[in-house]
PDB file of N, CA and C in Angstrom:
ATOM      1  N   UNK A   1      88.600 -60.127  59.937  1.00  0.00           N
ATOM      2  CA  UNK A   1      87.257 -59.822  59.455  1.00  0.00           C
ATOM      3  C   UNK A   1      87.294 -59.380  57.989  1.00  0.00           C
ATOM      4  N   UNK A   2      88.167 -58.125  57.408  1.00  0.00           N
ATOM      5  CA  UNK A   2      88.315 -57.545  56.227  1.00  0.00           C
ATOM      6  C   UNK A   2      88.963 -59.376  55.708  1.00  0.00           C
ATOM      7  N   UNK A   3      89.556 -60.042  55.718  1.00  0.00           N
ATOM      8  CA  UNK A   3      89.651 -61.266  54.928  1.00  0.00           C
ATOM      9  C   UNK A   3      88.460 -61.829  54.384  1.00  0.00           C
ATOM     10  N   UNK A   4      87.707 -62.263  55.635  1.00  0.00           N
ATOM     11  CA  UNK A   4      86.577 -62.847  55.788  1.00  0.00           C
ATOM     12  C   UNK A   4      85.479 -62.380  54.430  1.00  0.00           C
ATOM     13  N   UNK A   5      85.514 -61.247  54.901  1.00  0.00           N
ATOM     14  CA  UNK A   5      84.696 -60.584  53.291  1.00  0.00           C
ATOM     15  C   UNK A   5      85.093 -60.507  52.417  1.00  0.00           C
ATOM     16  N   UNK A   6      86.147 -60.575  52.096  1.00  0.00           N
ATOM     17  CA  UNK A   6      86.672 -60.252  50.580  1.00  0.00           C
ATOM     18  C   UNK A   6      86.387 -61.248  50.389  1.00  0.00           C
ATOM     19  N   UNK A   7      86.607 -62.375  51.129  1.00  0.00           N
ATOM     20  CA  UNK A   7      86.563 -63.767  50.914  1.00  0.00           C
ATOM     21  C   UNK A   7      85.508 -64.386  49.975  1.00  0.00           C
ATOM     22  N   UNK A   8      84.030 -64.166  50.887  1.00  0.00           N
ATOM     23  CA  UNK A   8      82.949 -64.063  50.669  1.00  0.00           C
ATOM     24  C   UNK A   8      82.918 -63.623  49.193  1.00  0.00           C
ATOM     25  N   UNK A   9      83.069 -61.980  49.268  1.00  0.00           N
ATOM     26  CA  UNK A   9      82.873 -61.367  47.998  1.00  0.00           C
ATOM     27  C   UNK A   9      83.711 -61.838  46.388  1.00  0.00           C
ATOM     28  N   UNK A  10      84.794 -62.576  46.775  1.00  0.00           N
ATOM     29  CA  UNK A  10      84.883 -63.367  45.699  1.00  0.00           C
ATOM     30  C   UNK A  10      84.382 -64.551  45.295  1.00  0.00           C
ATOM     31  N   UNK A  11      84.234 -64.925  46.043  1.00  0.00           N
ATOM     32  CA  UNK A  11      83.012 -66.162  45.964  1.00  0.00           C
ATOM     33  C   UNK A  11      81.428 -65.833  45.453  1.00  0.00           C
ATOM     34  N   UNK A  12      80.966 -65.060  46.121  1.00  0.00           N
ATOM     35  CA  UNK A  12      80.232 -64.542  45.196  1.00  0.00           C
ATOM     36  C   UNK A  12      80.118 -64.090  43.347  1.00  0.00           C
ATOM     37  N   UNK A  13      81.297 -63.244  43.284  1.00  0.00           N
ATOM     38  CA  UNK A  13      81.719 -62.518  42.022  1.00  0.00           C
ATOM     39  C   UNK A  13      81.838 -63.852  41.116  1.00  0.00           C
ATOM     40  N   UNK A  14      82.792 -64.974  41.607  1.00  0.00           N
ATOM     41  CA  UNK A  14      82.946 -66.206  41.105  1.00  0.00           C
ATOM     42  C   UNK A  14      81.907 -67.202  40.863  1.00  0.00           C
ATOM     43  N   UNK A  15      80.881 -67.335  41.419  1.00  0.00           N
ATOM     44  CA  UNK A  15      79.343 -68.003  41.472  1.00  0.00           C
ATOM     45  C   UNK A  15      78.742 -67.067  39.908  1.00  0.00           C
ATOM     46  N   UNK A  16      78.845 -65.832  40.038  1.00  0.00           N
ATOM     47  CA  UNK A  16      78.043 -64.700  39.347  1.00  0.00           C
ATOM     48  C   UNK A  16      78.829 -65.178  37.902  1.00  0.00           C
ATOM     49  N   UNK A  17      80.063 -64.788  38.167  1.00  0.00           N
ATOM     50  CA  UNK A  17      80.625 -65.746  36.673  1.00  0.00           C
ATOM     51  C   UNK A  17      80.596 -66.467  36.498  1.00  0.00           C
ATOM     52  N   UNK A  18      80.126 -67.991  36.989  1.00  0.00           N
ATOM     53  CA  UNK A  18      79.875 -69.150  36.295  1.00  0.00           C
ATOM     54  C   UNK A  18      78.913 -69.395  36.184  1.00  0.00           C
ATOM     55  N   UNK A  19      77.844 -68.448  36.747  1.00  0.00           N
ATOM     56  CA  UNK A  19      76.426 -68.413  36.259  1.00  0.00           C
ATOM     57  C   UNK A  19      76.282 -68.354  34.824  1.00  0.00           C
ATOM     58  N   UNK A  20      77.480 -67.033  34.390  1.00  0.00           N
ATOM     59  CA  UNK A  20      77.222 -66.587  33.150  1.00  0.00           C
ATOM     60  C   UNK A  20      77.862 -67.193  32.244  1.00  0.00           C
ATOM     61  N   UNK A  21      78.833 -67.922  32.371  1.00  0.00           N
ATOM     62  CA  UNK A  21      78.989 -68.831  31.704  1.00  0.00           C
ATOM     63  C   UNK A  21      78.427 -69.868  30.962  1.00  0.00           C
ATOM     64  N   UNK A  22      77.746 -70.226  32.501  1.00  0.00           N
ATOM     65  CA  UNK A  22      76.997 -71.858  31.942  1.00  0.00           C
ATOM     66  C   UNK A  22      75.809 -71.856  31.893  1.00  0.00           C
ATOM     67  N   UNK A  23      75.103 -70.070  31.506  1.00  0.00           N
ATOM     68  CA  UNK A  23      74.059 -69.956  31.475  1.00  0.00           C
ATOM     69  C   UNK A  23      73.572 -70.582  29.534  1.00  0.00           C
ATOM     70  N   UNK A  24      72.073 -70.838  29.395  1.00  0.00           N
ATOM     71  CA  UNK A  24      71.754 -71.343  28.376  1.00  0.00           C
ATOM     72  C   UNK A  24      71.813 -70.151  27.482  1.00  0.00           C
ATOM     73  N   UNK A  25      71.178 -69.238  28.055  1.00  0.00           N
ATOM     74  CA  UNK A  25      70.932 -68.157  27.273  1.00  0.00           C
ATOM     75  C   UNK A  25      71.980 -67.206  26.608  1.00  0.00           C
ATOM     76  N   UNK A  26      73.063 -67.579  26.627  1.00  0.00           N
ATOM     77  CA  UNK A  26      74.363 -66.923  26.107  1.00  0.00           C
ATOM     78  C   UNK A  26      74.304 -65.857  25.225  1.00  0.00           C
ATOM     79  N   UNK A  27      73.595 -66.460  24.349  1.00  0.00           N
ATOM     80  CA  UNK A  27      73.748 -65.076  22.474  1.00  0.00           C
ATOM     81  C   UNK A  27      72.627 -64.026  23.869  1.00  0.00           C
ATOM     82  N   UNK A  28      71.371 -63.974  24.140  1.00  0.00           N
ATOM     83  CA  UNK A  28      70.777 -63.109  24.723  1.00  0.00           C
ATOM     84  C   UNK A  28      71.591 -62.644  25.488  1.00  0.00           C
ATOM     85  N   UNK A  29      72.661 -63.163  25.990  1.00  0.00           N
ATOM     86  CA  UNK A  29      74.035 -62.164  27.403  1.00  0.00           C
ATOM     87  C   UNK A  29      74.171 -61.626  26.194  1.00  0.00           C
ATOM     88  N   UNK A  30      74.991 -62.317  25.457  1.00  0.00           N
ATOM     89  CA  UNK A  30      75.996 -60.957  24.181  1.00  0.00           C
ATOM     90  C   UNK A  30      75.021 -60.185  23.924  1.00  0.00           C
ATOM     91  N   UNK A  31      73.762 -60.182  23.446  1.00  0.00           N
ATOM     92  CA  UNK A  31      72.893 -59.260  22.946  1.00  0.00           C
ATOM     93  C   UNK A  31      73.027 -58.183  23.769  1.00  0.00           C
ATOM     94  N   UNK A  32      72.303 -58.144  24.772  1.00  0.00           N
ATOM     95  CA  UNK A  32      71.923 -57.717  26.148  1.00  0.00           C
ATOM     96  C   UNK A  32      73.918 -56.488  26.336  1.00  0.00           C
ATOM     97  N   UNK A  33      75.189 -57.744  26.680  1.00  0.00           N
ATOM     98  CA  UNK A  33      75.969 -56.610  26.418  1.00  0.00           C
ATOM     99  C   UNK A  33      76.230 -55.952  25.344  1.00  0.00           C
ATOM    100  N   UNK A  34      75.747 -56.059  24.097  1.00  0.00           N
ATOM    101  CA  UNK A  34      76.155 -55.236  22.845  1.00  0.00           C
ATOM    102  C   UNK A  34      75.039 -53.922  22.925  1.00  0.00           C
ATOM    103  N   UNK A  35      73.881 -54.108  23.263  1.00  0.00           N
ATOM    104  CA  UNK A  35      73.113 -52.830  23.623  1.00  0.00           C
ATOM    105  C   UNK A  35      73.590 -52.166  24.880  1.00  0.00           C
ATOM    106  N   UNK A  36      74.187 -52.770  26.137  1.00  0.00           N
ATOM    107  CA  UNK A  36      74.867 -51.749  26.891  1.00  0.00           C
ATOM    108  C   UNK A  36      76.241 -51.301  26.429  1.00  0.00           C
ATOM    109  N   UNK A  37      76.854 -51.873  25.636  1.00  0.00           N
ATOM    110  CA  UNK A  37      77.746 -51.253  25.098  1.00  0.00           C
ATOM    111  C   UNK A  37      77.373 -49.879  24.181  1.00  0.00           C
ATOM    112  N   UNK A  38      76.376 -49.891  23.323  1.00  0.00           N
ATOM    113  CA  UNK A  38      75.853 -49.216  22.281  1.00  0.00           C
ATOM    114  C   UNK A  38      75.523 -47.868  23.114  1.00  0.00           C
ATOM    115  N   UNK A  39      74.569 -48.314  24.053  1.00  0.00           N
ATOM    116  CA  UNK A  39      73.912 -47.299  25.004  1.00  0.00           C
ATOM    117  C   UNK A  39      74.882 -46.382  25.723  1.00  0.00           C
ATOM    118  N   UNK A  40      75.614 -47.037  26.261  1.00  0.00           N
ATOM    119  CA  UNK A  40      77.131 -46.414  27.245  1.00  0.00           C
ATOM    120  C   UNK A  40      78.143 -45.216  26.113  1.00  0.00           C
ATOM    121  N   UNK A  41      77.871 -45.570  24.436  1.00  0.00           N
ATOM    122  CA  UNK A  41      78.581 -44.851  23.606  1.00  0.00           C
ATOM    123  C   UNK A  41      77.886 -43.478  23.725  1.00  0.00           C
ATOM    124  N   UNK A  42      76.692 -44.261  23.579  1.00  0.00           N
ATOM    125  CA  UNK A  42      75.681 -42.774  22.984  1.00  0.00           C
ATOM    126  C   UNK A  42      75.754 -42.021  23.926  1.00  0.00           C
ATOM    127  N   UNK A  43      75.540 -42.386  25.282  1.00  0.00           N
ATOM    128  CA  UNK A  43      75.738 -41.437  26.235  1.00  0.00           C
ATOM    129  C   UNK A  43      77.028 -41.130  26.489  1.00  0.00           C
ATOM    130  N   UNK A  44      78.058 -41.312  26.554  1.00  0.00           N
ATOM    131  CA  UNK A  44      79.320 -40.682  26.655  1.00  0.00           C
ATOM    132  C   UNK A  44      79.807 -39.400  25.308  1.00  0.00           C
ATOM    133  N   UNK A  45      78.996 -39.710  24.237  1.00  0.00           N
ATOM    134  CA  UNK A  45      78.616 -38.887  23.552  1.00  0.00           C
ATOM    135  C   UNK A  45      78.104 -37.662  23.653  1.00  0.00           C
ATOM    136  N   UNK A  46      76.501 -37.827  24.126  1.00  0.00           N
ATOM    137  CA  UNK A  46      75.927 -36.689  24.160  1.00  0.00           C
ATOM    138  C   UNK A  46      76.604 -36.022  25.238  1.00  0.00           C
ATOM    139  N   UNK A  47      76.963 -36.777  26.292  1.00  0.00           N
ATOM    140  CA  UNK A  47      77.540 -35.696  27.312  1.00  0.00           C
ATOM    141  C   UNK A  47      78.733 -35.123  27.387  1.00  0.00           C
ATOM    142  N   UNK A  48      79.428 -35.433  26.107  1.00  0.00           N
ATOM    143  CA  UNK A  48      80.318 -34.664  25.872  1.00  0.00           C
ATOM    144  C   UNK A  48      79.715 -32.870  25.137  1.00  0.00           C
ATOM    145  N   UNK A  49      78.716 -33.794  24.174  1.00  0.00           N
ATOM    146  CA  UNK A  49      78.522 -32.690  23.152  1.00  0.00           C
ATOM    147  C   UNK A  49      77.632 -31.849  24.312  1.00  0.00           C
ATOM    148  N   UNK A  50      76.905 -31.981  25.461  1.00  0.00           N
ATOM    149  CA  UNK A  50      76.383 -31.597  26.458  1.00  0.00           C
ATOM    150  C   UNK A  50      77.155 -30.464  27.257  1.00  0.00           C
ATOM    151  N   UNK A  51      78.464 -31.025  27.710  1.00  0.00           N
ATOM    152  CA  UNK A  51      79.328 -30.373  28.558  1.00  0.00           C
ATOM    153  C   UNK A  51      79.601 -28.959  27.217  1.00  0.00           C
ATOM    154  N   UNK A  52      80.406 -29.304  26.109  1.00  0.00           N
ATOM    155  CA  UNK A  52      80.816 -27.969  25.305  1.00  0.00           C
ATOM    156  C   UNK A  52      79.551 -27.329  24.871  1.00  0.00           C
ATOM    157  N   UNK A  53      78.731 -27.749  24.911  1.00  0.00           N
ATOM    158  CA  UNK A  53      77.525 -26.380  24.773  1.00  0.00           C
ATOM    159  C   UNK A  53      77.340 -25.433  26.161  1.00  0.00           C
ATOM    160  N   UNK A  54      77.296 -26.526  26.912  1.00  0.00           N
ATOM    161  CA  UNK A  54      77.045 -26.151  28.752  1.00  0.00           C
ATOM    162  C   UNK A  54      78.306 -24.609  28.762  1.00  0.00           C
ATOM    163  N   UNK A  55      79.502 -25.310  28.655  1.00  0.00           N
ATOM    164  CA  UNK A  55      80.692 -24.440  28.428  1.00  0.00           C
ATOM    165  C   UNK A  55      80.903 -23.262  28.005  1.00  0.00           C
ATOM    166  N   UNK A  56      79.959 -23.792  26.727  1.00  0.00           N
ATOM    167  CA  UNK A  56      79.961 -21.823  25.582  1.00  0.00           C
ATOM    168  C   UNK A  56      79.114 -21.248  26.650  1.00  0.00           C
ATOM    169  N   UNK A  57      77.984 -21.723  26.950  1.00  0.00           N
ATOM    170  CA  UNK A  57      76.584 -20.887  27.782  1.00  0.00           C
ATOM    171  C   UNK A  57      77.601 -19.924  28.846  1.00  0.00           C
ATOM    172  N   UNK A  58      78.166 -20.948  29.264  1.00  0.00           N
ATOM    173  CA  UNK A  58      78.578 -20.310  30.967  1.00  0.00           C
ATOM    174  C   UNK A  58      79.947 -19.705  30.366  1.00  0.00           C
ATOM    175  N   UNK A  59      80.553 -19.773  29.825  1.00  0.00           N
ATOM    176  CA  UNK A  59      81.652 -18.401  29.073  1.00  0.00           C
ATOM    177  C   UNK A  59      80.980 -17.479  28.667  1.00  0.00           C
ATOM    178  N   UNK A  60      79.370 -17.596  28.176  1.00  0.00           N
ATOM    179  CA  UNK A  60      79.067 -16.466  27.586  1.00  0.00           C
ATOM    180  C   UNK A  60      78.317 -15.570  29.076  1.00  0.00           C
ATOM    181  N   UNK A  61      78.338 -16.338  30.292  1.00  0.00           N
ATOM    182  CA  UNK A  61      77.171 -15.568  31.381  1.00  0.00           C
ATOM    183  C   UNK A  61      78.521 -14.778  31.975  1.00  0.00           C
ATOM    184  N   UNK A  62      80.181 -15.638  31.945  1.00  0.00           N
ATOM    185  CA  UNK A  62      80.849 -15.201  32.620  1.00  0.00           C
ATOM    186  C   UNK A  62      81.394 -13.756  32.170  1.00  0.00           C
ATOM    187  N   UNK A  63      81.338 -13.775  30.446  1.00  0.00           N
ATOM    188  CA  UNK A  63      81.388 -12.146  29.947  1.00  0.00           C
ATOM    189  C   UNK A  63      80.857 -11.443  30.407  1.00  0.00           C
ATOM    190  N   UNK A  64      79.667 -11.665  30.640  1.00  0.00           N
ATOM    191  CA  UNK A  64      78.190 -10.754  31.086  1.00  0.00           C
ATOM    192  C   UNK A  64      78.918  -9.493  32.061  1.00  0.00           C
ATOM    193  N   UNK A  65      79.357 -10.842  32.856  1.00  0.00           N
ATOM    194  CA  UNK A  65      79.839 -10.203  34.713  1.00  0.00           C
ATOM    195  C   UNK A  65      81.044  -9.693  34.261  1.00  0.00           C
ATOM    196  N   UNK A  66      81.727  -9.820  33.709  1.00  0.00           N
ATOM    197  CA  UNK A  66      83.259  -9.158  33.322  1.00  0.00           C
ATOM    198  C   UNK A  66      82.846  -7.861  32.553  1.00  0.00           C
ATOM    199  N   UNK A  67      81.675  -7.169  32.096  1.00  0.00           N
ATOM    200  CA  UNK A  67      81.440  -5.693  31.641  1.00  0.00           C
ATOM    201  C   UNK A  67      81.167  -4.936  32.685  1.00  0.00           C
TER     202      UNK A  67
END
């Protein structure tokens, strides 16, 4: 059974890529991935700069409790 599906599921994955391949619209794919690329930066970004603010906050609540 677990064959059976993987089976399937590459066949699928493989259909999905030669969709995109031999799709007309190509430069609109690259477009399309160069803004999820762009987008995926910015956010791995802010949530960095997110987490070390988050960080100072909660070092500064954890002093609080340590007086």
């Amino acid at each position: 059974m677990e064959h059976t599906i993987r089976s399937w599921r590459n066949w699928v994955i493989m259909g999905l890529i030669k969709d995109f391949w031999s799709s007309e619209d190509g430069a609109t794919s690259i477009e399309y991935a160069l803004i999820g690329v762009i987008v995926s930066i910015g956010l791995i970004a802010s949530t960095q700069e997110i987490a070390a603010k988050l960080h100072a906050m909660l070092e500064g609540v954890a002093s609080k409790f340590d007086e």
